[in-house]
Protein backbone atom coordinates (compact mmCIF):
# COMPACT_ATOMS: atom_id res chain seq x y z
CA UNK A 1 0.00 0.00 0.00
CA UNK A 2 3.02 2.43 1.30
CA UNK A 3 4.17 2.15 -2.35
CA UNK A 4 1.35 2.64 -4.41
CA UNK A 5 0.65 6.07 -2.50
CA UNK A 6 4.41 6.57 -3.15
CA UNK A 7 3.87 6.41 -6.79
CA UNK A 8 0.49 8.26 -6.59
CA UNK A 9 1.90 11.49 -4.88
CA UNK A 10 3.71 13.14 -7.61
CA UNK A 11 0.22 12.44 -10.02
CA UNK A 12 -1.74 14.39 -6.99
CA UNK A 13 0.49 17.05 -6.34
CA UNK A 14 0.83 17.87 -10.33
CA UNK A 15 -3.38 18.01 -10.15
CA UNK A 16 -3.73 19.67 -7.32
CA UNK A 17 -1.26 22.24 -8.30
CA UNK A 18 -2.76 23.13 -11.79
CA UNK A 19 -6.46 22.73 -9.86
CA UNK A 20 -5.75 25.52 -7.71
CA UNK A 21 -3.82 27.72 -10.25
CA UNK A 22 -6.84 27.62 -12.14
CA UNK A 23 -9.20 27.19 -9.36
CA UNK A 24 -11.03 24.35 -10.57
CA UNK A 25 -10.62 22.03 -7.11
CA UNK A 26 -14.23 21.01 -6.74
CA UNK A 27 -13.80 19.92 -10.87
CA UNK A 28 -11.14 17.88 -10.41
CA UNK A 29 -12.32 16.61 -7.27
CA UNK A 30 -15.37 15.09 -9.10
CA UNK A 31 -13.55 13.74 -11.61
CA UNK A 32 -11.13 11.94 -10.01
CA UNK A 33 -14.12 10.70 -7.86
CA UNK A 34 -15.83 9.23 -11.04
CA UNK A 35 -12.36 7.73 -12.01
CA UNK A 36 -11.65 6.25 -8.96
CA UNK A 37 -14.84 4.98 -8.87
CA UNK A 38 -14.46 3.37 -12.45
CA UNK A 39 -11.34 1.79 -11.69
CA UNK A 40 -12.22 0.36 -8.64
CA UNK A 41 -14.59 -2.23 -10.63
CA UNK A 42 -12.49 -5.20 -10.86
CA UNK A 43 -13.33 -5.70 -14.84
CA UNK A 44 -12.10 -2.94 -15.71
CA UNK A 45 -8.72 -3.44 -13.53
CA UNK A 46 -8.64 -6.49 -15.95
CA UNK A 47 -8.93 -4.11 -19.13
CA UNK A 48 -6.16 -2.18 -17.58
CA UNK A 49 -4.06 -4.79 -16.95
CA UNK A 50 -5.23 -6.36 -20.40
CA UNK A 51 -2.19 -6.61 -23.22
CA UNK A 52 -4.41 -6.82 -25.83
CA UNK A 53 -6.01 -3.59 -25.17
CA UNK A 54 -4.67 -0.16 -26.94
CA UNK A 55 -3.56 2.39 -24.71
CA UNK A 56 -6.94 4.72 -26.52
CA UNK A 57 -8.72 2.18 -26.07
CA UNK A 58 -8.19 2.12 -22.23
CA UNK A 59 -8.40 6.13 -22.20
CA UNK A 60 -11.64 6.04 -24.15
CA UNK A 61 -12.91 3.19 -21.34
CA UNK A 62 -11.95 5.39 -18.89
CA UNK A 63 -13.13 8.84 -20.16
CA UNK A 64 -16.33 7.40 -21.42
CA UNK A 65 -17.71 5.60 -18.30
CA UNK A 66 -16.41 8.17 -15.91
CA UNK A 67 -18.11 11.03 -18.02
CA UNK A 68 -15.43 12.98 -18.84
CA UNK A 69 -15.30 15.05 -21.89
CA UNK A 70 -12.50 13.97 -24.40
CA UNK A 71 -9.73 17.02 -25.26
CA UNK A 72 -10.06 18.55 -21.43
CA UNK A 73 -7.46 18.55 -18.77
CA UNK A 74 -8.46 15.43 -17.27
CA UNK A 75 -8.95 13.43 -20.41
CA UNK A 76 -4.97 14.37 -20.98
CA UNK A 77 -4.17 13.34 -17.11
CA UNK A 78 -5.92 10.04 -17.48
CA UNK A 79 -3.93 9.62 -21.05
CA UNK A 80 -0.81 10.40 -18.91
CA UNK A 81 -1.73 7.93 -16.32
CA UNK A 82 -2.70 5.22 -18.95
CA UNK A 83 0.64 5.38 -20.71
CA UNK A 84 2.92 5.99 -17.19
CA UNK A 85 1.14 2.68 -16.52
CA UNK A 86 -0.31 4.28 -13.57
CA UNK A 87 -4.37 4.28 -14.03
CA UNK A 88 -4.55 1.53 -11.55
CA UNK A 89 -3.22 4.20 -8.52
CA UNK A 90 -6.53 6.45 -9.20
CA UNK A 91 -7.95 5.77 -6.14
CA UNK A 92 -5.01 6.94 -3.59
CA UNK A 93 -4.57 9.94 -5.99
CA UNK A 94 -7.84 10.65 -5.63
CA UNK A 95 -7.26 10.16 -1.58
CA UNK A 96 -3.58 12.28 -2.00
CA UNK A 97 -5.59 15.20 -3.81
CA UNK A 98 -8.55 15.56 -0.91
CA UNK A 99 -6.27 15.58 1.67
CA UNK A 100 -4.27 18.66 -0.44
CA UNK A 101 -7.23 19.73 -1.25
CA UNK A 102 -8.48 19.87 2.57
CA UNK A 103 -5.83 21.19 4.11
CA UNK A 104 -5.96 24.15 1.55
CA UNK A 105 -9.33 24.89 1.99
CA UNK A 106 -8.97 24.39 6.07
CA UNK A 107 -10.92 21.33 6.41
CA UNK A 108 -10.78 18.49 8.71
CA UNK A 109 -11.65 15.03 8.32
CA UNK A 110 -13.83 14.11 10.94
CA UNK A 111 -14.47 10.07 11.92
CA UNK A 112 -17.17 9.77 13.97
CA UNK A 113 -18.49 6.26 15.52
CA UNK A 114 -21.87 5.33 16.85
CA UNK A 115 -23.25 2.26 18.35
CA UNK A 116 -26.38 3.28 16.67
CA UNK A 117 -27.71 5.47 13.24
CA UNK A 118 -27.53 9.26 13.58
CA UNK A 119 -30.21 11.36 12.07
CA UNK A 120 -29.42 14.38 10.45
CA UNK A 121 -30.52 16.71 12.90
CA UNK A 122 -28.42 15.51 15.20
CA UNK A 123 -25.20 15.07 12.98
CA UNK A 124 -25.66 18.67 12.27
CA UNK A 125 -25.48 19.83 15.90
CA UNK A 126 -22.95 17.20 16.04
CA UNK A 127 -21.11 19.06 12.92
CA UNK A 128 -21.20 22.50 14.69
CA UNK A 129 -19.96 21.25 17.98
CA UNK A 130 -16.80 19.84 15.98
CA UNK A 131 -16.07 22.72 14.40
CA UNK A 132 -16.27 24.64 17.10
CA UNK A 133 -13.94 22.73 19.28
CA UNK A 134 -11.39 22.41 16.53
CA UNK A 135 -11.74 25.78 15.20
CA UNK A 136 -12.08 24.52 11.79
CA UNK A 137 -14.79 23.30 9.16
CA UNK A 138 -15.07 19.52 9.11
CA UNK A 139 -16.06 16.95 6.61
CA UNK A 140 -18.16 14.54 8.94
CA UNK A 141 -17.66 10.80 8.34
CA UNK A 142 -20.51 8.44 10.39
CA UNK A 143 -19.48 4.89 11.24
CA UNK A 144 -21.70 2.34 13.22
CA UNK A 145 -20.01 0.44 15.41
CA UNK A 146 -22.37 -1.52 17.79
CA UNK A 147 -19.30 -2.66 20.26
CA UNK A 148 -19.83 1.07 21.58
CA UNK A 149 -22.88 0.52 23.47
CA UNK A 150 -23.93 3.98 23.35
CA UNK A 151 -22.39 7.69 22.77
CA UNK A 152 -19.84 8.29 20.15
CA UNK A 153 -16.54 8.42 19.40
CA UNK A 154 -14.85 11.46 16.97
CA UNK A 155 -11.35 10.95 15.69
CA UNK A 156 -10.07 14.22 13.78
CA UNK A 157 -6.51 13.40 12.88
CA UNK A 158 -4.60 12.51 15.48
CA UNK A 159 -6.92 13.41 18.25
CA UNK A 160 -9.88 11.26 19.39
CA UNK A 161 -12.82 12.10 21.95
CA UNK A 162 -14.18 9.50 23.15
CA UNK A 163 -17.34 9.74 24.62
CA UNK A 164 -18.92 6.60 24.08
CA UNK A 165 -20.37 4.12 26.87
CA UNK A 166 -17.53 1.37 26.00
CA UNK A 167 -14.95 4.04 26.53
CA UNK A 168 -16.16 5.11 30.03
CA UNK A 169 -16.57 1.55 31.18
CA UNK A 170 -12.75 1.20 30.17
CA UNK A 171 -11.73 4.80 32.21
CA UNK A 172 -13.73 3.43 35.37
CA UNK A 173 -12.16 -0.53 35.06
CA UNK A 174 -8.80 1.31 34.40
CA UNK A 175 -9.50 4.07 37.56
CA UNK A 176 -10.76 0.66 39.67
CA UNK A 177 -7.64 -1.35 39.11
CA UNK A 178 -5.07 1.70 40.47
């Protein structure tokens, strides 16, 4: 994994780089969305991998089912990446180019875990508290994970409150045993 992101990065910087020159982010964002979404269906991994396709061939594949209009920017990025051999990394330069793309625009990825579902009411006062205590706007990200019992859990980087019922049986069993 380390190395396809290794060989990804230079791809995403090069986008991101020309995206904001000519502030197109949220563009490219989409379309590298689309492509990584295209890619990620194994048969057409096969026609990438597939010696008896043409390299236009593969480009037209790609361009066509991702919706992306032949003679723009990113129909010559995905030519570049089809003849680099490098179509296949799409999905961690799409990954590489939303975490530039983030930390230009200030945002923060926010996980957040719940034993249960959280309707959107409550994810949006749930938003505004998160952004508030990081100073920051946040891209919210709901998992359900039922081993929490109850409460949630928000990871933002590095840092992680937990404030689920799992994790305060753990502080008191911890706090008990000292």
């Amino acid at each position: 994994m380390a190395e396809n992101v290794t060989l990804a990065r230079p791809y995403a910087e090069a986008v991101f780089a020309l995206a904001r020159e000519q502030g197109t982010l949220t563009g490219w964002a989409s379309a590298l969305t689309g492509l990584s979404a295209v890619v990620a269906d194994p048969q057409v991994l096969e026609c990438l991998g597939n010696p008896r396709a043409t390299l236009s061939q593969v480009v037209q594949l790609l361009l066509q089912t991702a919706g992306i209009a032949a003679g723009s920017e990113q129909a010559n990025f995905v030519q570049v990446l089809v003849e680099a051999d490098r179509a296949q990394f799409l999905p961690e330069i799409t990954a590489l180019f939303e975490q530039l793309k983030n930390a230009h625009e200030g945002v923060k990825e926010a996980i957040v875990a719940s034993a249960f579902p959280i309707d959107d009411a409550t994810l949006t006062r749930l938003t505004a508290d998160i952004e508030a205590h990081f100073k920051s706007k946040v891209r919210v990200t709901v998992q359900i994970d039922p081993e929490l019992i109850g409460g949630v859990r928000i990871a933002v980087g590095d840092e992680v409150i937990d404030a689920s019922v799992r994790g305060k049986l753990a502080t008191m069993a911890a706090a008990l045993q000292n």
